[in-house]
N, C-alpha and C. Protein backbone atom coordinates (compact mmCIF):
# COMPACT_ATOMS: atom_id res chain seq x y z
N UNK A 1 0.84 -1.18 0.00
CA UNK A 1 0.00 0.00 0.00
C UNK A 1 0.88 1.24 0.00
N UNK A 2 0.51 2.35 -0.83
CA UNK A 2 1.39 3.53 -1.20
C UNK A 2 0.19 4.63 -0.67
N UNK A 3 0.78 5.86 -0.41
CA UNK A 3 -0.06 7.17 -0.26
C UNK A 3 0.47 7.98 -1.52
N UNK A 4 0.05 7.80 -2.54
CA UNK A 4 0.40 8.79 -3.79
C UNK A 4 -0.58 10.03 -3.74
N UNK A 5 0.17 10.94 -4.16
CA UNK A 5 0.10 12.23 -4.80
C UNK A 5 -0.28 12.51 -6.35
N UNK A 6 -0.92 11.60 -6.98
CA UNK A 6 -1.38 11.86 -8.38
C UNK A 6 -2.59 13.01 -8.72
N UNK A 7 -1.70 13.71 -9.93
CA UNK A 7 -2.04 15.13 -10.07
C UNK A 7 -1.57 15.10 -11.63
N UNK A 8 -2.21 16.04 -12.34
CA UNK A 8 -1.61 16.96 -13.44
C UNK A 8 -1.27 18.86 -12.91
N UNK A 9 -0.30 19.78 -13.70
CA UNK A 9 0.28 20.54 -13.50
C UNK A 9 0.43 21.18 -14.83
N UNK A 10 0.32 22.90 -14.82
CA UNK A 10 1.04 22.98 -15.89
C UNK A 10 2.36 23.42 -15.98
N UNK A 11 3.12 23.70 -16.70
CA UNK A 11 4.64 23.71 -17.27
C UNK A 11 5.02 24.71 -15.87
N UNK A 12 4.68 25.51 -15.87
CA UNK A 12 5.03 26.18 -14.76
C UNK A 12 4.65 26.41 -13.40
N UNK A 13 4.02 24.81 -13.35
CA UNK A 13 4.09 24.28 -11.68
C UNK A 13 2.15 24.77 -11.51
N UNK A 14 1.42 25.07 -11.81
CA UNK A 14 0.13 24.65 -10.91
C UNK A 14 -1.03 24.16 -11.35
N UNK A 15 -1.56 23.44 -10.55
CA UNK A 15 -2.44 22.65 -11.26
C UNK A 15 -3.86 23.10 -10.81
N UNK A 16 -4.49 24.67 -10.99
CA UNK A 16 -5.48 25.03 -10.83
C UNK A 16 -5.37 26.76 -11.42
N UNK A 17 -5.98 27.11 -12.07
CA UNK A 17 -6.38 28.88 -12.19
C UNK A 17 -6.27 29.53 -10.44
N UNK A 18 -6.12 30.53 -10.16
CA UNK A 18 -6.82 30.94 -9.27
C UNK A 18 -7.38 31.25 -8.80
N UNK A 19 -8.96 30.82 -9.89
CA UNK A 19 -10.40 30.86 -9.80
C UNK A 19 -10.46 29.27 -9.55
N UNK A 20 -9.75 28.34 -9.33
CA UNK A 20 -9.74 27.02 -9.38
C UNK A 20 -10.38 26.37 -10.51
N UNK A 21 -9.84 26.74 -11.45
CA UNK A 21 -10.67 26.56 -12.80
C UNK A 21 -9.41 25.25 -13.22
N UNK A 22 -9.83 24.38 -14.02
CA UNK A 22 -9.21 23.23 -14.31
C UNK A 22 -9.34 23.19 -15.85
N UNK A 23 -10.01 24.02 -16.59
CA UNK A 23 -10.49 24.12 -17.77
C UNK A 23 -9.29 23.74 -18.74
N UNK A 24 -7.71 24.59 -18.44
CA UNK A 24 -6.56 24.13 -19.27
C UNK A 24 -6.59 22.64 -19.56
N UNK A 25 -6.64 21.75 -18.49
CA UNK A 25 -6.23 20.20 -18.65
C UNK A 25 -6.83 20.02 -19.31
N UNK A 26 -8.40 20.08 -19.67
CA UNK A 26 -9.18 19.29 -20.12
C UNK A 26 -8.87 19.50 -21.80
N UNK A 27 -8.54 20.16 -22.46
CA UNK A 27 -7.98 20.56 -23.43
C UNK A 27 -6.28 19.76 -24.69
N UNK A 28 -6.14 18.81 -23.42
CA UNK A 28 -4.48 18.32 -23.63
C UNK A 28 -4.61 16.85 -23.62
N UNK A 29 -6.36 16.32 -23.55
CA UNK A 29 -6.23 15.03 -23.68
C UNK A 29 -7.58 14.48 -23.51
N UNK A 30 -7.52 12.72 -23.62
CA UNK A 30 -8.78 12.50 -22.47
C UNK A 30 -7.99 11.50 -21.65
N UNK A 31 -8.47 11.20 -20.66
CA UNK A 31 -8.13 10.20 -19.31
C UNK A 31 -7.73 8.57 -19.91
N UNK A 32 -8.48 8.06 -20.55
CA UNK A 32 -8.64 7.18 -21.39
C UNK A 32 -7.10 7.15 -22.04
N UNK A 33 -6.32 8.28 -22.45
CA UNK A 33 -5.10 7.85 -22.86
C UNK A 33 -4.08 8.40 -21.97
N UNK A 34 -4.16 8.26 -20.50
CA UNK A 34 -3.32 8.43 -19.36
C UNK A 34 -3.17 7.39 -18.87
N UNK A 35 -2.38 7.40 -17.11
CA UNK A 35 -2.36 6.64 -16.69
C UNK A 35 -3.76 5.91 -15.56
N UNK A 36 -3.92 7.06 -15.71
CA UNK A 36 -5.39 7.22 -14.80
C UNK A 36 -6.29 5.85 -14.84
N UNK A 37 -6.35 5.24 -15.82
CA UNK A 37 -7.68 3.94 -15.43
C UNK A 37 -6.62 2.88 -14.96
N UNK A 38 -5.43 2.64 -15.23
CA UNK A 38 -4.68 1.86 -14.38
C UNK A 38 -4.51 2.14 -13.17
N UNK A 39 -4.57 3.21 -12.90
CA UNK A 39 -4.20 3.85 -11.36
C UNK A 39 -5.16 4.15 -10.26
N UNK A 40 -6.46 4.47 -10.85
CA UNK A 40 -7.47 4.13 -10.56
C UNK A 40 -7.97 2.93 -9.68
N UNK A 41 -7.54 1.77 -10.81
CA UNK A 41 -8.07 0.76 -10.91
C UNK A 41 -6.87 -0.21 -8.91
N UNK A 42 -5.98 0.88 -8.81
CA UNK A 42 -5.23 0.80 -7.83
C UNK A 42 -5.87 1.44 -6.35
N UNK A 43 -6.58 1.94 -6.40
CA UNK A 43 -6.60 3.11 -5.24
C UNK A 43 -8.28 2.14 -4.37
N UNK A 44 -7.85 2.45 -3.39
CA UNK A 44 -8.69 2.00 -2.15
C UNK A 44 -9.22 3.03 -1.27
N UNK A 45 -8.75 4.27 -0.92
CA UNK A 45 -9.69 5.74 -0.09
C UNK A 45 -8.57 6.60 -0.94
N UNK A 46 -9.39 7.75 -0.93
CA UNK A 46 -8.63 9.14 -1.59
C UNK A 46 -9.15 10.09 -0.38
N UNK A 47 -8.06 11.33 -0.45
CA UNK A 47 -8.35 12.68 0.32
C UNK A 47 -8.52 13.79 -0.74
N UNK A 48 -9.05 14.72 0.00
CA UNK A 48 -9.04 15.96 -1.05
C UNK A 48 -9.34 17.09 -0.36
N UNK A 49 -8.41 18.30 -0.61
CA UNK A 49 -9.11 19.41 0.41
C UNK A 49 -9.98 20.12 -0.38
N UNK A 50 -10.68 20.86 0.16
CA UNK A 50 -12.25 21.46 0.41
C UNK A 50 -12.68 22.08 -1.54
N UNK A 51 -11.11 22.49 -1.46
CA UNK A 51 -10.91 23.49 -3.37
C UNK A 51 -11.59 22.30 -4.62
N UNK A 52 -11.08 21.31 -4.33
CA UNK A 52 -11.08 20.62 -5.26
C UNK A 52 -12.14 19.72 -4.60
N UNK A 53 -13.19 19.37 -4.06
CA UNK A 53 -14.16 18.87 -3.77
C UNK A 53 -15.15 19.99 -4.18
N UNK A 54 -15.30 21.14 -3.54
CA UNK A 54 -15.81 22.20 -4.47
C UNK A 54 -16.13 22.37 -5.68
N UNK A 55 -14.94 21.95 -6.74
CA UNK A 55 -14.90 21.99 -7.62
C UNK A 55 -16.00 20.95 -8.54
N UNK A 56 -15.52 19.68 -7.58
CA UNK A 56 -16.66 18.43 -8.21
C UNK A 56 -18.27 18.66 -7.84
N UNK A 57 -18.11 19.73 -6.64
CA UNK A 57 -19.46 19.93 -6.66
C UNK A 57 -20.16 21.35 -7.79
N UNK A 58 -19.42 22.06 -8.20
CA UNK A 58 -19.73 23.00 -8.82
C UNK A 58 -19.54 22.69 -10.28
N UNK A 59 -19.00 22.05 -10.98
CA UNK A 59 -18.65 20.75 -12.15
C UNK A 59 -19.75 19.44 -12.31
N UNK A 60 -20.37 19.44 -11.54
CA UNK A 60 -21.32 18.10 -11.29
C UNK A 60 -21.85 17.98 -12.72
N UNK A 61 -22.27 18.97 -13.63
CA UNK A 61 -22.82 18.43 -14.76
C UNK A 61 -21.86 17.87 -15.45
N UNK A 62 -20.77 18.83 -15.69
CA UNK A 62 -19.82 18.20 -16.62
C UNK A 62 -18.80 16.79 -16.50
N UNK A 63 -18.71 16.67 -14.75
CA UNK A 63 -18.73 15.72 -14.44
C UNK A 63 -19.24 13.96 -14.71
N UNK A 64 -20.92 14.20 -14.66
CA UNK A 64 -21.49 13.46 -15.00
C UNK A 64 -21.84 13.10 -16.26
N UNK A 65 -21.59 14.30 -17.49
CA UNK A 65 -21.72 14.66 -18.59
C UNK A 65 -20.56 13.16 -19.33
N UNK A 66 -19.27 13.15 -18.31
CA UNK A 66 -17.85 12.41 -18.49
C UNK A 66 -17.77 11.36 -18.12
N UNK A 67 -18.60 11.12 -16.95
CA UNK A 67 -18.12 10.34 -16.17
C UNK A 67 -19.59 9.17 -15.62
N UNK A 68 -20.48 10.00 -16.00
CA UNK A 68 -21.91 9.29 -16.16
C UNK A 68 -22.51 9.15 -14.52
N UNK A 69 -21.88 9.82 -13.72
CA UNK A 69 -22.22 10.13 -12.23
C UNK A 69 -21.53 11.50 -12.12
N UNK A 70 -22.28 12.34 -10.67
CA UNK A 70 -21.96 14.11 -10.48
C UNK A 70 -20.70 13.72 -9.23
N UNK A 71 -20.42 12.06 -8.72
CA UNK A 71 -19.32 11.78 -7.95
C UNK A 71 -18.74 10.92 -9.01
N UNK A 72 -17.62 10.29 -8.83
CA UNK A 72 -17.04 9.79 -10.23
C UNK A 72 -16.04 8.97 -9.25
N UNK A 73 -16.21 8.33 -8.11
CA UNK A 73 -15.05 7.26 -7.21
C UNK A 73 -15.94 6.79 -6.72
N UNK A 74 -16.02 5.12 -6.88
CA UNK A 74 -16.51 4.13 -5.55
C UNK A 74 -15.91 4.25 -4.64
N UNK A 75 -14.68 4.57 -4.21
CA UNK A 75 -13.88 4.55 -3.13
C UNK A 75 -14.69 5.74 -2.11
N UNK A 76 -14.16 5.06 -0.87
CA UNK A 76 -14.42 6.25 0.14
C UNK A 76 -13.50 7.46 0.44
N UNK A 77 -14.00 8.74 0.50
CA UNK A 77 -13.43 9.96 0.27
C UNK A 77 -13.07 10.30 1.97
N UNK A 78 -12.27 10.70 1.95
CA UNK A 78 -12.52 11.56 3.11
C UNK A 78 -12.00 13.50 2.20
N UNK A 79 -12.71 14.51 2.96
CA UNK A 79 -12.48 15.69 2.49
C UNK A 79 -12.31 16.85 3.00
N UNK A 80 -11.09 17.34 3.43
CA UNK A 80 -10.56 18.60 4.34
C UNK A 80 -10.92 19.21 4.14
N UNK A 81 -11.69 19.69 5.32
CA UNK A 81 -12.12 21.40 5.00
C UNK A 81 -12.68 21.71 6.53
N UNK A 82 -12.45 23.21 6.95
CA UNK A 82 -12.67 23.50 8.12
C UNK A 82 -14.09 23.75 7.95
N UNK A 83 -14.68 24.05 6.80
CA UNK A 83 -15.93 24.68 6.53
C UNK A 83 -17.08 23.73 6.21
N UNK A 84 -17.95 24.08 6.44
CA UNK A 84 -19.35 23.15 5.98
C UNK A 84 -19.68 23.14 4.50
N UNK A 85 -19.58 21.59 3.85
CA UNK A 85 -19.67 21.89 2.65
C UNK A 85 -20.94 20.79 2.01
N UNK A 86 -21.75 21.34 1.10
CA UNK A 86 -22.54 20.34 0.59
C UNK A 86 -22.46 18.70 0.45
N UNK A 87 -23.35 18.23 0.33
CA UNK A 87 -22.97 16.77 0.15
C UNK A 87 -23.73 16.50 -1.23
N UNK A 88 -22.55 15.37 -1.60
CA UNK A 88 -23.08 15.02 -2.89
C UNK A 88 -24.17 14.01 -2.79
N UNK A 89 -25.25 13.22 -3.14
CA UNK A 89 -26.02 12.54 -2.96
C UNK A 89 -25.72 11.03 -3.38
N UNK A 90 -25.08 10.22 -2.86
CA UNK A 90 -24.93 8.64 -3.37
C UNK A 90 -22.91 8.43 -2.75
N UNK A 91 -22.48 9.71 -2.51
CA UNK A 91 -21.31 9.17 -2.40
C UNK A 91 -20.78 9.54 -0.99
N UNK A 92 -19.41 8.20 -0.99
CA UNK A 92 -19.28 7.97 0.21
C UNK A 92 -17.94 8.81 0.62
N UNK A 93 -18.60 9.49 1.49
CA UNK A 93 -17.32 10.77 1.99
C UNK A 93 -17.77 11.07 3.43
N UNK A 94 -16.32 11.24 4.29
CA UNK A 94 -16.82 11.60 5.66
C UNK A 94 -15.60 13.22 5.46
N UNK A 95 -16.35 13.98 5.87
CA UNK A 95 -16.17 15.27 6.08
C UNK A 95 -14.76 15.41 7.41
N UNK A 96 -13.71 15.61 7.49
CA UNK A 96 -12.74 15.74 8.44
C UNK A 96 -11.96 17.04 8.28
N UNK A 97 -11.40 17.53 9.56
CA UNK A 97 -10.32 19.01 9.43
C UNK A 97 -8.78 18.48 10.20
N UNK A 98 -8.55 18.98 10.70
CA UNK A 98 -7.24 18.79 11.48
C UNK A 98 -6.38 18.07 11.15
N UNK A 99 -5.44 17.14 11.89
CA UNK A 99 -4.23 16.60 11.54
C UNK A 99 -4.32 15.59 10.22
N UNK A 100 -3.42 15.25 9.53
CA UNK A 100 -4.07 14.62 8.73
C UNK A 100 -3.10 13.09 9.54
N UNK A 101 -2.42 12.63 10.13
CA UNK A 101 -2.12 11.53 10.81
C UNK A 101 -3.27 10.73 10.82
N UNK A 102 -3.93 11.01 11.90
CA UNK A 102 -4.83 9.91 12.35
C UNK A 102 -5.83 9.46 11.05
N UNK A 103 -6.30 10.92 10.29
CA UNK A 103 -7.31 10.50 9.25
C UNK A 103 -6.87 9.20 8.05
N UNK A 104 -5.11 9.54 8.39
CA UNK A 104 -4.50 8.56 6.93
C UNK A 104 -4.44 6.88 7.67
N UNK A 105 -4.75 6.94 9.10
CA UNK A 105 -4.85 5.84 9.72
C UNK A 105 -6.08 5.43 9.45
N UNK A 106 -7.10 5.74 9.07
CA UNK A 106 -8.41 5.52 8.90
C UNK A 106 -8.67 5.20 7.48
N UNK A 107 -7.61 5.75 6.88
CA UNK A 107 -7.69 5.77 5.31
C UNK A 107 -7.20 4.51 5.28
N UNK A 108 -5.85 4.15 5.82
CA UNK A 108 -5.35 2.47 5.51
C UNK A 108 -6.62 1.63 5.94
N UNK A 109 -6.92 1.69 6.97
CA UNK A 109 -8.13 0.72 7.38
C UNK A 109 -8.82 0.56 6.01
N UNK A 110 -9.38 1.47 5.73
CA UNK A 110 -10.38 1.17 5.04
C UNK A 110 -10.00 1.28 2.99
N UNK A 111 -8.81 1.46 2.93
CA UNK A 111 -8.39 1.07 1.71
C UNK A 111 -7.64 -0.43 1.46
N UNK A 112 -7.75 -0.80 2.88
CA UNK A 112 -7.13 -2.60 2.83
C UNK A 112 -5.75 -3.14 1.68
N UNK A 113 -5.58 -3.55 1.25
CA UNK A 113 -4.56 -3.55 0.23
C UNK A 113 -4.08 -2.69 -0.74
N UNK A 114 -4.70 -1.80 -0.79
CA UNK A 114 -5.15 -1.07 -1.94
C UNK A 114 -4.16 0.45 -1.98
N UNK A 115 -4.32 1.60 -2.40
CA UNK A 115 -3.31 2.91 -2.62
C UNK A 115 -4.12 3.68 -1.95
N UNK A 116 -3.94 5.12 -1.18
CA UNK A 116 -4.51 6.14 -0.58
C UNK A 116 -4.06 6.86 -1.71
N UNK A 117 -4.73 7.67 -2.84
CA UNK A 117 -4.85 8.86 -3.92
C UNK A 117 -5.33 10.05 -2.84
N UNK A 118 -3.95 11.20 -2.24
CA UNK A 118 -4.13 12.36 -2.40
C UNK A 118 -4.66 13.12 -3.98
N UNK A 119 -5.65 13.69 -3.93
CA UNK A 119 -5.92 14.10 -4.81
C UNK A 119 -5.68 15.24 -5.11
N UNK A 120 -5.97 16.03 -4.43
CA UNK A 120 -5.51 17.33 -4.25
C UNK A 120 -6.13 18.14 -3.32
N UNK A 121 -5.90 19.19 -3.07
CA UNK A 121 -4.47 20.19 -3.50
C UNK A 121 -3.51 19.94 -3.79
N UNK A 122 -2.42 20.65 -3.68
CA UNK A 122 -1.20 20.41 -3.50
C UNK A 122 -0.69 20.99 -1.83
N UNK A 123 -1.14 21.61 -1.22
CA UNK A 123 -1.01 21.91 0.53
C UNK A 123 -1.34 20.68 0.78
N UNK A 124 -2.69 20.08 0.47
CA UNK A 124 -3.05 18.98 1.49
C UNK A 124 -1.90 17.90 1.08
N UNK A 125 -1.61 17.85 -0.15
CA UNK A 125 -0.36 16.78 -0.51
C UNK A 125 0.57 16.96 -0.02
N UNK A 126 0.93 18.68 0.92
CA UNK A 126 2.15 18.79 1.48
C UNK A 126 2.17 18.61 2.99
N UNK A 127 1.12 18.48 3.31
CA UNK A 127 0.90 18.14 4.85
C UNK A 127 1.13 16.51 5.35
N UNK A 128 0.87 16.10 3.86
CA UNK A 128 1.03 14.71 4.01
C UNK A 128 2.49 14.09 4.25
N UNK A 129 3.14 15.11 2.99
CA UNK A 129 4.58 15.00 3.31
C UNK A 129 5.53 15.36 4.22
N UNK A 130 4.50 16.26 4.97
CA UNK A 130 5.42 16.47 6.52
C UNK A 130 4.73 15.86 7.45
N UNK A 131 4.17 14.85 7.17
CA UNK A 131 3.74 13.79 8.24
C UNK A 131 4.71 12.54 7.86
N UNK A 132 5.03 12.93 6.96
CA UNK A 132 6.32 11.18 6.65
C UNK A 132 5.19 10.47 6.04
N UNK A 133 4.29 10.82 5.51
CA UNK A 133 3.28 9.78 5.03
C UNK A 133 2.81 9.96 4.00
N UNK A 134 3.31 10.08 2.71
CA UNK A 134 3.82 10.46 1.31
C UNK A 134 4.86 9.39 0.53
N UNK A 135 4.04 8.78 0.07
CA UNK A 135 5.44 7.75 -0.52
C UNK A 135 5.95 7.94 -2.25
N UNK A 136 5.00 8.58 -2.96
CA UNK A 136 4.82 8.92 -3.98
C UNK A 136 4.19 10.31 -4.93
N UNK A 137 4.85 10.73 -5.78
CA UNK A 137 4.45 11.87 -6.87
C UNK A 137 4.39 11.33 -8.15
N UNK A 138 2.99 11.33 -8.63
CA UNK A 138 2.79 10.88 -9.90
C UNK A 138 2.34 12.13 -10.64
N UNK A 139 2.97 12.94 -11.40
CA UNK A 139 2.46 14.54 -11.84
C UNK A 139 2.45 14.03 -13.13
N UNK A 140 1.68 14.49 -13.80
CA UNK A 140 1.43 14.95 -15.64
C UNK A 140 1.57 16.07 -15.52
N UNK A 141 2.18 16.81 -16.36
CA UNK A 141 2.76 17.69 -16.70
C UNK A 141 2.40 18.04 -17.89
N UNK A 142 1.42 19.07 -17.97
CA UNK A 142 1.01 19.69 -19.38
C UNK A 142 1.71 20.72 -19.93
N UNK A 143 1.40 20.76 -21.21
CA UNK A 143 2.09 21.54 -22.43
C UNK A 143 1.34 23.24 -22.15
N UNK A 144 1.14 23.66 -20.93
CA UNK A 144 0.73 24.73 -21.08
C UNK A 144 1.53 25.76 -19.78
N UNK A 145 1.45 27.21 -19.81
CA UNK A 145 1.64 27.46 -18.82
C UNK A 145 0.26 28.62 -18.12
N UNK A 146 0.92 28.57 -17.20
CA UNK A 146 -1.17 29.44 -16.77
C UNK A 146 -0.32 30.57 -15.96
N UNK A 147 0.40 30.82 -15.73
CA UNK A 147 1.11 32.13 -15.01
C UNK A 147 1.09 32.13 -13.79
N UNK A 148 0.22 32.09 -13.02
CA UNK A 148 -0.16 31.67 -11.93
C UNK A 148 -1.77 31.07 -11.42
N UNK A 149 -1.58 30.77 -10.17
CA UNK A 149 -2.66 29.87 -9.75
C UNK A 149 -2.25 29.53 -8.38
N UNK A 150 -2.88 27.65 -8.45
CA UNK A 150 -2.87 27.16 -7.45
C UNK A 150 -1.50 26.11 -7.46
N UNK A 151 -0.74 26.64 -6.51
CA UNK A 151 0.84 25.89 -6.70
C UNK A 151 0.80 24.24 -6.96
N UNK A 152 1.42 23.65 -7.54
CA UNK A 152 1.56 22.07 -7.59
C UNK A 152 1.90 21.72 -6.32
N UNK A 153 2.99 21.98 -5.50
CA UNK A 153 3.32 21.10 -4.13
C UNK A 153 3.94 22.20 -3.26
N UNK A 154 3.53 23.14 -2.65
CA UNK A 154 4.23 24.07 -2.05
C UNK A 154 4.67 23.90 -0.59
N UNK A 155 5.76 23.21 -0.97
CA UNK A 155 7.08 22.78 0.07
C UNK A 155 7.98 23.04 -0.62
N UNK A 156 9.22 23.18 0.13
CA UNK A 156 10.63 23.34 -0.08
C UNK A 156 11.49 21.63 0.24
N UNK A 157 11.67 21.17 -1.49
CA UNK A 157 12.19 19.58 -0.96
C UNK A 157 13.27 19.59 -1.45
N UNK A 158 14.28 19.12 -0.76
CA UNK A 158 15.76 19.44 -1.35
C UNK A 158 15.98 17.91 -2.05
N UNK A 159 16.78 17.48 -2.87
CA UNK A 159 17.64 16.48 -3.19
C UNK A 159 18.19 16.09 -1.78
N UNK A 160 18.45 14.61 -1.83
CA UNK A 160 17.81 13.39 -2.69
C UNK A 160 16.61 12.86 -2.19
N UNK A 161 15.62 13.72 -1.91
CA UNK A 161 14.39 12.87 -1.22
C UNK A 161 13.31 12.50 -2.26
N UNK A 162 12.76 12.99 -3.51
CA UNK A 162 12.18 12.63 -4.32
C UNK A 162 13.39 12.27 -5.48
N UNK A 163 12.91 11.11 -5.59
CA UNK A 163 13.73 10.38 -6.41
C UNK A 163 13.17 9.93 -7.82
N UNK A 164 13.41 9.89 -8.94
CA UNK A 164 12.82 9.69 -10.10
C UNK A 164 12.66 8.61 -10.66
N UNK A 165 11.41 7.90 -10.52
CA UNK A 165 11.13 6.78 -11.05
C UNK A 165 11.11 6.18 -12.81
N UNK A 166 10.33 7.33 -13.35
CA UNK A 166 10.00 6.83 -14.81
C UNK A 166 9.66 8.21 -15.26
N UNK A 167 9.51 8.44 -16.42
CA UNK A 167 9.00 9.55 -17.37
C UNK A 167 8.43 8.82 -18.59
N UNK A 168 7.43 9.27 -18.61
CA UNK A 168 6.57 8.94 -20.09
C UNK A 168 5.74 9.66 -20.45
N UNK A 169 6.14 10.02 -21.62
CA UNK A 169 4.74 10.86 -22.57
C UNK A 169 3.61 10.29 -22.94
N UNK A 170 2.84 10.93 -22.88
CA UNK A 170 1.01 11.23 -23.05
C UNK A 170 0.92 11.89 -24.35
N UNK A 171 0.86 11.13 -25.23
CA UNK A 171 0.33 12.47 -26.45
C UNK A 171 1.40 13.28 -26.77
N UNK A 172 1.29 13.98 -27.49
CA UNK A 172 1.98 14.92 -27.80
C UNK A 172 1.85 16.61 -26.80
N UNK A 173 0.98 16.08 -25.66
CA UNK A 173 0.64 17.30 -24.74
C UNK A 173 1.17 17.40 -23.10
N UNK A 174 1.62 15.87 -23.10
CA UNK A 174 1.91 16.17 -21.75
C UNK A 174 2.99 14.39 -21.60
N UNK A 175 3.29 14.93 -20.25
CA UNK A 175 4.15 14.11 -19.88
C UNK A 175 4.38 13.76 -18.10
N UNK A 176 4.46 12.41 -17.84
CA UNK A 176 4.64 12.10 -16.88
C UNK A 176 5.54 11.41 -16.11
N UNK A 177 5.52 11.98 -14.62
CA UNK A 177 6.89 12.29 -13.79
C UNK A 177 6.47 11.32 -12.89
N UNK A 178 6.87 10.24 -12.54
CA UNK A 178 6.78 8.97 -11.38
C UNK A 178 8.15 9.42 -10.44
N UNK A 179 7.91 9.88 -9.31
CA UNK A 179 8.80 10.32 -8.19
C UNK A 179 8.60 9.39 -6.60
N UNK A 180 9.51 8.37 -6.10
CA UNK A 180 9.37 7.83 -5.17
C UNK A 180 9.66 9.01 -4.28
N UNK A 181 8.87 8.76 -2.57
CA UNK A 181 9.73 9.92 -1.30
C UNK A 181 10.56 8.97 -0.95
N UNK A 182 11.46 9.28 -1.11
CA UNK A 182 12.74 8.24 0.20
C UNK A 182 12.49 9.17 1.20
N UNK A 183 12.38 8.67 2.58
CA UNK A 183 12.03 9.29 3.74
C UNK A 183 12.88 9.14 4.82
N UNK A 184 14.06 8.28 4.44
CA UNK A 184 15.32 8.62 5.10
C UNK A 184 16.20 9.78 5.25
N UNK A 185 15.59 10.41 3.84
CA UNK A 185 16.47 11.81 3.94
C UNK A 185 15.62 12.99 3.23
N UNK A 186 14.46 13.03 4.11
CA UNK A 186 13.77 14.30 4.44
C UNK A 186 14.46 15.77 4.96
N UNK A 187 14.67 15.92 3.44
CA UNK A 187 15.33 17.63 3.63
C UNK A 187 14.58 18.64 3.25
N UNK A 188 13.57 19.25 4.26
CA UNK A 188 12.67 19.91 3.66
C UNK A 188 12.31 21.07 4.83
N UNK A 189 11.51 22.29 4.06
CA UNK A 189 11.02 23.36 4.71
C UNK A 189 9.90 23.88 4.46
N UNK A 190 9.02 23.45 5.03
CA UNK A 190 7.86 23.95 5.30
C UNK A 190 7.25 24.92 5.23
């Protein structure tokens, strides 16, 4: 069992507008020729903070438009946010704030053999990584840049702690970065 970080990004590091608009990605491909239904087909509970649950709730048509449901994971969600947020109707999510330790203890329980998919943000992916409980970065990396936004992973990680697994292109639009954490040599700033 792994806690991955799988995400897309664009060229210049973020993987959201700062209207949290996602509209660039959708533009550079479909899912169908990623890694995504293999990886998917891996994952047992996902997290997500409040931005990007938002998002699936404010997306619900186009969502379902894609994905043929306005939730799009059998898996159980859990979803950070200090704030009270709608619920989607049919899917299974328990609403949590604070540390994320204990919640990723709850997440193994109940992902049993299976992968914990941080989904995003990229904060909540970095909280994970200063819990030591981050084993993986799986980024696509699109052919675009958006100027600014919502940062890809905003920590400070020095060499040699993400280590480079594989690179492979997607299309002619993007490309992907497989990064193990070695957690022996956590050189990082917060």
């Amino acid at each position: 069992m792994k806690t991955q970080y799988y995400t897309a990004t664009s060229l210049d590091g973020f993987i959201a507008t700062e209207d949290d608009s996602l509209d660039w990605l959708f533009s550079l491909g479909d899912l169908s020729s990623t890694s995504y239904p293999e990886f998917i087909s891996g994952v047992g509970a996902l997290a997500m903070g409040s931005a990007t649950y938002e998002w699936i709730v404010r997306n619900a048509d186009q969502v379902r438009a894609q994905l043929g449901s306005a939730w799009p994971y059998s898996q159980p969600a859990w979803v950070f946010s200090s704030r009270k947020l709608p619920v989607i109707a049919g899917a299974n999510i328990r609403f949590v704030s604070g540390d994320v330790r204990p919640v990723h203890a709850e997440m193994r329980s109940a992902a049993g053999s299976k992968n914990i998919w941080i989904v995003g943000g990229g904060d909540l992916a970095g909280q994970f990584f200063n819990a030591g409980l981050l084993d993986e970065l799986i980024v696509q990396v699109g052919s675009v840049t958006l100027g600014r936004g919502k940062p890809l992973f905003p920590r400070r990680v020095l060499s040699p702690v993400l280590r480079l697994v594989s690179v492979r292109q997607l299309g002619v639009g993007m490309a992907e970065l497989h990064y193990e954490v070695h957690k022996g040599n956590l050189a990082r700033d917060a």
